[in-house]
C-alpha atoms as a PDB file:
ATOM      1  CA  UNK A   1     -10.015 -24.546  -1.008  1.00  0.00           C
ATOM      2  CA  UNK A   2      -9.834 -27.903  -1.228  1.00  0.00           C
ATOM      3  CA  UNK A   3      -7.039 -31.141  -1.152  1.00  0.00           C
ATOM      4  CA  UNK A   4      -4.297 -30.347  -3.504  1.00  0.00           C
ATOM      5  CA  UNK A   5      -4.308 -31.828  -7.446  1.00  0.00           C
ATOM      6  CA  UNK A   6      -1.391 -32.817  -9.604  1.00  0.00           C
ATOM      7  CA  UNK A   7      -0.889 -32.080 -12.760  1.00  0.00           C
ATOM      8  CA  UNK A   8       1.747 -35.271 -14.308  1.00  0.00           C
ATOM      9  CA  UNK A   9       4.477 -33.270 -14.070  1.00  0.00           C
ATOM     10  CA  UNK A  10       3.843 -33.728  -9.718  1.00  0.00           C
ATOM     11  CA  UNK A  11       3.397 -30.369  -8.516  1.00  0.00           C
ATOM     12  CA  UNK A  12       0.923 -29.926  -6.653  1.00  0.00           C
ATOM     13  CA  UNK A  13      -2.132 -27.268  -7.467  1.00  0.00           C
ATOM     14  CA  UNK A  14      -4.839 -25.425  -5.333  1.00  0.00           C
ATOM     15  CA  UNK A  15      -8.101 -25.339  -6.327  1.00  0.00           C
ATOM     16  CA  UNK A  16     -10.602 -22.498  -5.607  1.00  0.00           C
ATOM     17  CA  UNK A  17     -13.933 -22.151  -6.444  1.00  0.00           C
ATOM     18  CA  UNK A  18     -15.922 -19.270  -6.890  1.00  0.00           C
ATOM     19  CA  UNK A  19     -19.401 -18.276  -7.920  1.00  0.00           C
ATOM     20  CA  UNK A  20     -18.832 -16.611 -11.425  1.00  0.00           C
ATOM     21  CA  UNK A  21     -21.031 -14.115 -13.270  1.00  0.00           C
ATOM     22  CA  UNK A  22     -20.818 -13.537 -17.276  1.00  0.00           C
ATOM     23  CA  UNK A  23     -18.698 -10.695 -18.057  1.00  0.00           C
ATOM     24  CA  UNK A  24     -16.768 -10.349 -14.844  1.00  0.00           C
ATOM     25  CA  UNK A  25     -13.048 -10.449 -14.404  1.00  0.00           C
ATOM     26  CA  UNK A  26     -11.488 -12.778 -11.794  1.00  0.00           C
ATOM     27  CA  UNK A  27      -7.942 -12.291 -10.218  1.00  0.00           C
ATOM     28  CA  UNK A  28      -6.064 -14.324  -7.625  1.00  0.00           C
ATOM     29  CA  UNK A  29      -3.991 -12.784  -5.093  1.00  0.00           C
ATOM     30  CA  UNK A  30      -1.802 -14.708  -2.625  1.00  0.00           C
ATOM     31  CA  UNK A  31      -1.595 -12.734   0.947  1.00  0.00           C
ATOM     32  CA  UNK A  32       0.949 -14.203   3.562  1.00  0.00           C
ATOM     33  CA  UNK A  33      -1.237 -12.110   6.405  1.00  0.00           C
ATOM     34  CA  UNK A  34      -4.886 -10.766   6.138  1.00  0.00           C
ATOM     35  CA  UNK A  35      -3.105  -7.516   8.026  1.00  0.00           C
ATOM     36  CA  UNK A  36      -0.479  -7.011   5.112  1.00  0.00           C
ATOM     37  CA  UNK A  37      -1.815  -4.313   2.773  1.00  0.00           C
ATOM     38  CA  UNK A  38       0.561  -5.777  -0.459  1.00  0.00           C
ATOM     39  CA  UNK A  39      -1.585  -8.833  -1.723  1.00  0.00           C
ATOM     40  CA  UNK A  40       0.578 -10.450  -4.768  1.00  0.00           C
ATOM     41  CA  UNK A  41      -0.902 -11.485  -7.415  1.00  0.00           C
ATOM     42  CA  UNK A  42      -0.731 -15.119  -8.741  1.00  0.00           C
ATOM     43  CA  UNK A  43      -1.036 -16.780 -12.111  1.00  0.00           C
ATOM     44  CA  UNK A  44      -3.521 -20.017 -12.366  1.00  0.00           C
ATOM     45  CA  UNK A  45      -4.461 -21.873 -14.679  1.00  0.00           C
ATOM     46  CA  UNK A  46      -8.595 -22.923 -15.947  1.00  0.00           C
ATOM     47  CA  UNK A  47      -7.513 -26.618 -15.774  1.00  0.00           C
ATOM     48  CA  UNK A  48      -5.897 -29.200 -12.949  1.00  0.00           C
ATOM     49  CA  UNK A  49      -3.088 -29.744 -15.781  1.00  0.00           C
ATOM     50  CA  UNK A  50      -3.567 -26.909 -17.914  1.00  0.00           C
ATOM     51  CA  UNK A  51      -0.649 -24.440 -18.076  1.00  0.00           C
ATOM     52  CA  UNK A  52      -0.467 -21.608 -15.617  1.00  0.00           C
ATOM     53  CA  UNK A  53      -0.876 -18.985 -17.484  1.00  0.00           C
ATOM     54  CA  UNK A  54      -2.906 -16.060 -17.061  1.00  0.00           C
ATOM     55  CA  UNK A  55      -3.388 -13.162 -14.538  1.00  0.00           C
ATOM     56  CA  UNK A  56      -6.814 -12.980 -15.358  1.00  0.00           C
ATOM     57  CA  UNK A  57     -10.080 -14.474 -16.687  1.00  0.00           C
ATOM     58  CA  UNK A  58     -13.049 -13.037 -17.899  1.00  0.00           C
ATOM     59  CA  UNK A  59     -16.116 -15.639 -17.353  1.00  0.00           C
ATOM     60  CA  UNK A  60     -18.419 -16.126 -20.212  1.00  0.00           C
ATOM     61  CA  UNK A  61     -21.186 -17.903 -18.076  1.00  0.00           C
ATOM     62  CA  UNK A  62     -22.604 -17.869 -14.922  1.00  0.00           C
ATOM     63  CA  UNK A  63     -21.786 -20.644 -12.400  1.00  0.00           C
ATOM     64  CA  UNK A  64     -19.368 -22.682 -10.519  1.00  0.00           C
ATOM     65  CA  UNK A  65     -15.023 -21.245 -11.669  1.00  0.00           C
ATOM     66  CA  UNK A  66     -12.828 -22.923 -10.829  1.00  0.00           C
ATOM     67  CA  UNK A  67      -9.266 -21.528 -10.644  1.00  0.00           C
ATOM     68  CA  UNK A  68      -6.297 -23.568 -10.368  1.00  0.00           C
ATOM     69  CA  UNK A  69      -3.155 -21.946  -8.824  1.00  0.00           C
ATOM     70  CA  UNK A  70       0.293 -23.701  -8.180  1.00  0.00           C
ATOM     71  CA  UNK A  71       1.594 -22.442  -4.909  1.00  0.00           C
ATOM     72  CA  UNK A  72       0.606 -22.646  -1.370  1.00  0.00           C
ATOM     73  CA  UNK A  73      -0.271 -19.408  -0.030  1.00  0.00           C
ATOM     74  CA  UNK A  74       2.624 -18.407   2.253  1.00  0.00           C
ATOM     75  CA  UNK A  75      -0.032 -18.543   5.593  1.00  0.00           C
ATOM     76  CA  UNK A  76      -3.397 -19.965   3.765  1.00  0.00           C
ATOM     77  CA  UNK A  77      -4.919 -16.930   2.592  1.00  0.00           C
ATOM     78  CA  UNK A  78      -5.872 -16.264  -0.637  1.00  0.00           C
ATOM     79  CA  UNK A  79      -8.360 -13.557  -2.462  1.00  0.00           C
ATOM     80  CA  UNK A  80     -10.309 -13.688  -5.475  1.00  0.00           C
ATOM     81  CA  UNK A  81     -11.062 -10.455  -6.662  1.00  0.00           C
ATOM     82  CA  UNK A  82     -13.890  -9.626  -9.699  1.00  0.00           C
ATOM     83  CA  UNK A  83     -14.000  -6.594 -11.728  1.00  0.00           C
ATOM     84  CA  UNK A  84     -17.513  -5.792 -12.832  1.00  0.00           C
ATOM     85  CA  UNK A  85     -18.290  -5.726 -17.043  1.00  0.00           C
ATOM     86  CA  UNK A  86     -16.909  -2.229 -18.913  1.00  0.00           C
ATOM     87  CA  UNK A  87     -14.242  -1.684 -15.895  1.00  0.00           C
ATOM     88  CA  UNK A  88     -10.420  -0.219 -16.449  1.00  0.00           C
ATOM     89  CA  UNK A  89      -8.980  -4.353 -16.367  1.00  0.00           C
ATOM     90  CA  UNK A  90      -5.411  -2.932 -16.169  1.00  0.00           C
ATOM     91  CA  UNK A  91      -2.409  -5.092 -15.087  1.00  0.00           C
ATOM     92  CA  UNK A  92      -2.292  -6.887 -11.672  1.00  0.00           C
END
Protein backbone atom coordinates (compact mmCIF):
# COMPACT_ATOMS: atom_id res chain seq x y z
CA UNK A 1 0.00 0.00 0.00
CA UNK A 2 1.25 3.12 -0.29
CA UNK A 3 0.46 7.18 0.80
CA UNK A 4 -3.04 7.96 -0.12
CA UNK A 5 -3.96 9.86 -3.77
CA UNK A 6 -6.73 12.28 -4.53
CA UNK A 7 -8.72 12.30 -7.14
CA UNK A 8 -10.05 16.49 -7.58
CA UNK A 9 -13.03 15.80 -6.11
CA UNK A 10 -10.58 15.30 -2.46
CA UNK A 11 -11.22 11.93 -1.40
CA UNK A 12 -8.68 10.23 -0.74
CA UNK A 13 -7.72 6.68 -2.64
CA UNK A 14 -5.50 3.59 -1.76
CA UNK A 15 -3.32 2.29 -4.04
CA UNK A 16 -2.27 -1.41 -4.31
CA UNK A 17 -0.08 -2.99 -6.46
CA UNK A 18 0.07 -6.34 -7.56
CA UNK A 19 2.01 -8.53 -9.92
CA UNK A 20 -0.58 -9.27 -12.76
CA UNK A 21 -0.65 -12.16 -15.24
CA UNK A 22 -2.68 -12.00 -18.75
CA UNK A 23 -5.95 -13.54 -18.41
CA UNK A 24 -6.37 -13.52 -14.67
CA UNK A 25 -9.14 -11.94 -12.70
CA UNK A 26 -8.32 -9.58 -9.80
CA UNK A 27 -10.75 -8.77 -6.85
CA UNK A 28 -10.33 -6.54 -3.81
CA UNK A 29 -11.66 -7.42 -0.56
CA UNK A 30 -11.58 -5.15 2.50
CA UNK A 31 -11.19 -7.35 5.92
CA UNK A 32 -11.54 -5.36 9.29
CA UNK A 33 -9.56 -8.57 11.04
CA UNK A 34 -7.33 -11.26 9.32
CA UNK A 35 -9.44 -13.70 11.94
CA UNK A 36 -12.94 -12.63 10.44
CA UNK A 37 -13.99 -15.26 7.89
CA UNK A 38 -16.54 -12.48 5.90
CA UNK A 39 -13.98 -10.45 3.70
CA UNK A 40 -16.23 -7.65 1.78
CA UNK A 41 -15.64 -6.96 -1.29
CA UNK A 42 -14.71 -3.43 -2.60
CA UNK A 43 -15.08 -1.58 -5.86
CA UNK A 44 -11.76 0.32 -7.30
CA UNK A 45 -11.11 1.93 -9.88
CA UNK A 46 -7.84 1.33 -12.83
CA UNK A 47 -7.01 5.07 -12.40
CA UNK A 48 -6.04 7.65 -9.29
CA UNK A 49 -9.19 9.73 -10.69
CA UNK A 50 -10.91 7.30 -12.68
CA UNK A 51 -14.41 6.33 -11.47
CA UNK A 52 -14.81 3.50 -9.02
CA UNK A 53 -16.39 1.26 -10.76
CA UNK A 54 -15.88 -2.28 -11.09
CA UNK A 55 -15.76 -5.45 -8.87
CA UNK A 56 -13.41 -6.92 -11.05
CA UNK A 57 -10.66 -6.75 -13.71
CA UNK A 58 -9.39 -9.11 -15.99
CA UNK A 59 -5.56 -8.14 -16.93
CA UNK A 60 -4.64 -8.24 -20.51
CA UNK A 61 -0.78 -8.12 -19.84
CA UNK A 62 1.60 -9.21 -17.59
CA UNK A 63 3.18 -6.75 -15.10
CA UNK A 64 2.89 -4.19 -12.47
CA UNK A 65 -1.70 -3.49 -11.60
CA UNK A 66 -2.39 -1.19 -9.99
CA UNK A 67 -5.79 -0.98 -8.25
CA UNK A 68 -7.17 2.05 -6.84
CA UNK A 69 -9.79 1.69 -4.04
CA UNK A 70 -11.53 4.61 -2.08
CA UNK A 71 -11.82 3.54 1.49
CA UNK A 72 -9.52 2.79 4.26
CA UNK A 73 -9.70 -0.67 5.27
CA UNK A 74 -11.55 -0.70 8.61
CA UNK A 75 -8.02 -2.18 10.50
CA UNK A 76 -5.42 -2.04 7.35
CA UNK A 77 -6.01 -5.22 5.79
CA UNK A 78 -6.83 -5.75 2.50
CA UNK A 79 -6.75 -8.95 -0.07
CA UNK A 80 -6.33 -9.20 -3.63
CA UNK A 81 -7.63 -12.24 -4.86
CA UNK A 82 -6.94 -13.72 -8.77
CA UNK A 83 -9.00 -16.18 -10.50
CA UNK A 84 -6.97 -18.21 -12.94
CA UNK A 85 -8.06 -17.98 -17.08
CA UNK A 86 -11.46 -20.26 -18.01
CA UNK A 87 -12.63 -20.08 -14.13
CA UNK A 88 -16.57 -19.71 -12.94
CA UNK A 89 -15.87 -15.41 -12.46
CA UNK A 90 -19.29 -15.22 -10.69
CA UNK A 91 -20.32 -12.19 -8.55
CA UNK A 92 -18.25 -11.03 -5.50
Amino acid sequence: MTDPRRPADGSPRYRLTVPAYANYTYEVYSNPTLADLESKALSFSLTQAGAIDRHKHTATAEGALSLYVEAKAVKGFYAVSFRVPGANTGTP
